[in-house]
Protein backbone atom coordinates (compact mmCIF):
# COMPACT_ATOMS: atom_id res chain seq x y z
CA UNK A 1 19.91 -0.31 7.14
CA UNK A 2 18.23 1.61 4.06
CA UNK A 3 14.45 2.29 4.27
CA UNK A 4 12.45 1.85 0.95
CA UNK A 5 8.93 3.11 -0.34
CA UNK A 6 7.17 2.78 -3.41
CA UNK A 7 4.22 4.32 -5.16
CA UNK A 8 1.70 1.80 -6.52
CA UNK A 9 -1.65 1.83 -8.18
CA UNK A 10 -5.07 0.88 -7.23
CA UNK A 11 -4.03 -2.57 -8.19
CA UNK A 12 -0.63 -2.52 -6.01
CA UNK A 13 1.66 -2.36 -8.81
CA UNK A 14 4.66 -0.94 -7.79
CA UNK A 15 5.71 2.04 -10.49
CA UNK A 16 8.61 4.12 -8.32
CA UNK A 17 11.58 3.32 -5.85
CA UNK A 18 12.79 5.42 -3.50
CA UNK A 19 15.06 4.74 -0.41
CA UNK A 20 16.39 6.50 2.03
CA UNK A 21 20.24 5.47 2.11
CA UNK A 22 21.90 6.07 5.65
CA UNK A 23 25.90 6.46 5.27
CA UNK A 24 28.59 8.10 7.48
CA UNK A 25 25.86 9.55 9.89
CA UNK A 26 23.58 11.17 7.13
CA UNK A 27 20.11 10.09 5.30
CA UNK A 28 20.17 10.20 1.90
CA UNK A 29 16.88 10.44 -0.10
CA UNK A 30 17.47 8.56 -3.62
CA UNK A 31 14.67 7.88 -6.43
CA UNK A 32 15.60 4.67 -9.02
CA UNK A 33 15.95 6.40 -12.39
CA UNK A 34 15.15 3.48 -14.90
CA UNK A 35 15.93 5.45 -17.62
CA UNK A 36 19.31 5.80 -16.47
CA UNK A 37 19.71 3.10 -14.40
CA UNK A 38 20.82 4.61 -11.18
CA UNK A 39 20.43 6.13 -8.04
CA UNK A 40 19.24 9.81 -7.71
CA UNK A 41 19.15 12.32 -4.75
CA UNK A 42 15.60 14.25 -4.42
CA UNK A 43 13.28 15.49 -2.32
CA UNK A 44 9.89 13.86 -3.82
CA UNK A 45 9.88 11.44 -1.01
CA UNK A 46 9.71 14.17 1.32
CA UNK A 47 7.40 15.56 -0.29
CA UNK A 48 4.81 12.68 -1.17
CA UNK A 49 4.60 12.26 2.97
CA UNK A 50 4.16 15.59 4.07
CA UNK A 51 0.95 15.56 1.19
CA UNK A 52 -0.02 12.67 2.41
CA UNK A 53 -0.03 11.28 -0.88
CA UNK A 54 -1.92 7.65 -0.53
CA UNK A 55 0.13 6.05 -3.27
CA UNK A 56 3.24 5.76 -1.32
CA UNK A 57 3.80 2.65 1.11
CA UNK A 58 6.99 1.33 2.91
CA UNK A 59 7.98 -2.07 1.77
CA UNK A 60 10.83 -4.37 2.69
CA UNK A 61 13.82 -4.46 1.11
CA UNK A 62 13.09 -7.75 -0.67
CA UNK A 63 10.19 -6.80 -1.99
CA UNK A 64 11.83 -3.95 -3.29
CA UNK A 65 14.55 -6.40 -5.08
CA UNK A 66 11.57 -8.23 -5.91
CA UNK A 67 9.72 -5.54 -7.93
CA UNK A 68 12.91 -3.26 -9.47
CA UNK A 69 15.67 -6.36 -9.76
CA UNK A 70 17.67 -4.07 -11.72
CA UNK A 71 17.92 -1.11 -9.22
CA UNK A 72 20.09 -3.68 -7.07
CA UNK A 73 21.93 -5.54 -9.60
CA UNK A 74 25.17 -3.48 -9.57
């Protein structure tokens, strides 16, 4: 089962996706690239937790669906 986090404002709007994609025995860390509507490997979610950056919360997957539709539409 995928993990996913999102950064949001002061107002809880949800402005970035990432996930962390488990397949074959490995984590992936992806970001959703709106401007090319995909998937893409980084390492900012890494490195928003070990800052400790307070924009970044776990949500559920649905609310995930929820706020970037188009990020699970393929």
């Amino acid at each position: 089962m995928n993990r996913y986090f999102a950064q949001a404002d002061i107002d809880n709007a949800m402005y970035t996706l990432y996930r962390y994609k488990y397949e074959n025995d490995l984590i992936y860390e992806e970001e959703w690239n709106p401007n090319t509507s995909s998937w893409e490997m980084t390492s900012n979610l890494t490195r928003l937790f070990v800052g400790g950056d307070c924009t970044l919360m776990e949500i559920q997957e649905e609310t995930a669906i929820k706020a970037f539709p188009v990020a699970f539409a393929a």
